[in-house]
C-alpha atoms as a PDB file:
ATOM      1  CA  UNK A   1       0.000   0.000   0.000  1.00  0.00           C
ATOM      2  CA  UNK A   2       1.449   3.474  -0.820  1.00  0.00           C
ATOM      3  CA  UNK A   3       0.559   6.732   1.528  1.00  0.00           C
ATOM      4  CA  UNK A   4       1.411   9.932  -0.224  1.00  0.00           C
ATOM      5  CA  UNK A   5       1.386  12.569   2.620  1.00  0.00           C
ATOM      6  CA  UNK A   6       1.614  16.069   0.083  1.00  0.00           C
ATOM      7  CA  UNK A   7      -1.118  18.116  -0.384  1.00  0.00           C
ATOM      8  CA  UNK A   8      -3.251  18.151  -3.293  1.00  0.00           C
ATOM      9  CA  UNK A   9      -2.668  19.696  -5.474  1.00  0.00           C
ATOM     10  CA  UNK A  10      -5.740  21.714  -8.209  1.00  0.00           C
ATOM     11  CA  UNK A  11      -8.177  24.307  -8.556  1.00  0.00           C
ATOM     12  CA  UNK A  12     -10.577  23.385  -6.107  1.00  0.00           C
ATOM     13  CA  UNK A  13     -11.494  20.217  -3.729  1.00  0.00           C
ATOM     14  CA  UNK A  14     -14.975  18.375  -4.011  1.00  0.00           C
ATOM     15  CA  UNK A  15     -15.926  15.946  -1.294  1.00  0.00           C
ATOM     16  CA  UNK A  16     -19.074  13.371  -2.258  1.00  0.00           C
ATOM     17  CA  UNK A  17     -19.969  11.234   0.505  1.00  0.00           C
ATOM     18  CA  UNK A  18     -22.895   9.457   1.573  1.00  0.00           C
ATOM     19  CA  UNK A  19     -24.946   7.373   4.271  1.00  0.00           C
ATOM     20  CA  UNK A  20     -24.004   3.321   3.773  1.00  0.00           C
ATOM     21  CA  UNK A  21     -26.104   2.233   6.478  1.00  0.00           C
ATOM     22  CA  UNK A  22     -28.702   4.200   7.892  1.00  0.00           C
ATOM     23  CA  UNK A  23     -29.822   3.300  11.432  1.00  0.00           C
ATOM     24  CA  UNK A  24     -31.328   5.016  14.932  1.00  0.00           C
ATOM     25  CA  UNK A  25     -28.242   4.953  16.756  1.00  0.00           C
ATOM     26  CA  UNK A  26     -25.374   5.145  14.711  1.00  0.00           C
ATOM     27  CA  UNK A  27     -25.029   5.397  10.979  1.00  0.00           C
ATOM     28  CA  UNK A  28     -21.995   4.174   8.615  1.00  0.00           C
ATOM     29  CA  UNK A  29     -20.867   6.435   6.185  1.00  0.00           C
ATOM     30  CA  UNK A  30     -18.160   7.043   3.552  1.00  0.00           C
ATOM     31  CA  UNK A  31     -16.891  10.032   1.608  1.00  0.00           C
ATOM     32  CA  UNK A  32     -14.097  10.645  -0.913  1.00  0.00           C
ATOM     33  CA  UNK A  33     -12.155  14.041  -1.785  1.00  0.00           C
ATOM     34  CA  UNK A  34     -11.247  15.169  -4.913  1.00  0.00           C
ATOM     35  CA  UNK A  35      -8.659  17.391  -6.543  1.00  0.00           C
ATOM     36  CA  UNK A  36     -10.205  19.312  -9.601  1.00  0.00           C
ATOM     37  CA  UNK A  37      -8.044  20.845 -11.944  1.00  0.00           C
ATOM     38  CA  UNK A  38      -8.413  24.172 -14.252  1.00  0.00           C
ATOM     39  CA  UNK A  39      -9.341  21.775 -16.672  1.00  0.00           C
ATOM     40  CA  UNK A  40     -12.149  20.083 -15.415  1.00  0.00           C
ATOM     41  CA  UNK A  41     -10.276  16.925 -14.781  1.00  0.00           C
ATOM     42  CA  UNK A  42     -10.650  14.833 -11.186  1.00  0.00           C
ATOM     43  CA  UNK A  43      -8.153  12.806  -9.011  1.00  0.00           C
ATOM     44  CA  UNK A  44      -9.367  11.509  -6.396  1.00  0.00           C
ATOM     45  CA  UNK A  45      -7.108  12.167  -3.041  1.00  0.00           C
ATOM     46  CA  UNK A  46      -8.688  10.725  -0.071  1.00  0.00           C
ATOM     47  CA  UNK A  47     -11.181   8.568   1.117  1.00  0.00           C
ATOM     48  CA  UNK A  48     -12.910   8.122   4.543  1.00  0.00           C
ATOM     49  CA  UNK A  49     -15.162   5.511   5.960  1.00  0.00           C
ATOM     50  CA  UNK A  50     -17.353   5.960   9.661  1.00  0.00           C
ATOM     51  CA  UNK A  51     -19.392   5.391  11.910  1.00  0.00           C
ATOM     52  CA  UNK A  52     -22.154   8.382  13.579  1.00  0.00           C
ATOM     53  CA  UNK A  53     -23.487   8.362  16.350  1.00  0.00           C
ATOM     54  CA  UNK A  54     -26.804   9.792  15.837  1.00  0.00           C
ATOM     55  CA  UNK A  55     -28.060  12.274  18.901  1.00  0.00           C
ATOM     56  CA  UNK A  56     -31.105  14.858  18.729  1.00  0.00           C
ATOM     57  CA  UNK A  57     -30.772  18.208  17.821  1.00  0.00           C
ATOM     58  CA  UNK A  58     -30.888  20.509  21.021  1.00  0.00           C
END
């Protein structure tokens, strides 16, 4: 496995993530970042999986 620890480099980052499991107390989720260039053109740069615990709003 390689770990590149630089910063990404582009134009702008976009993060898309989204709710794998759904559920009353905690919810598993995942996300991935993206490095856009002045071009258009995306590399993807991180990814993230989780767990959230899910509380109600005060």
């Amino acid at each position: 496995m390689h770990v590149d620890l630089r910063g990404a480099g582009g134009e702008r980052l976009e993060c898309e993530a989204w709710v794998i499991k759904p559920g009353r107390q905690v919810s598993f989720t995942e996300a991935e970042v993206y490095a856009v260039g002045t071009s258009g053109e995306r590399r993807l740069v991180a990814q993230a999986s989780g767990a959230m615990a899910v509380t109600k709003a005060e």
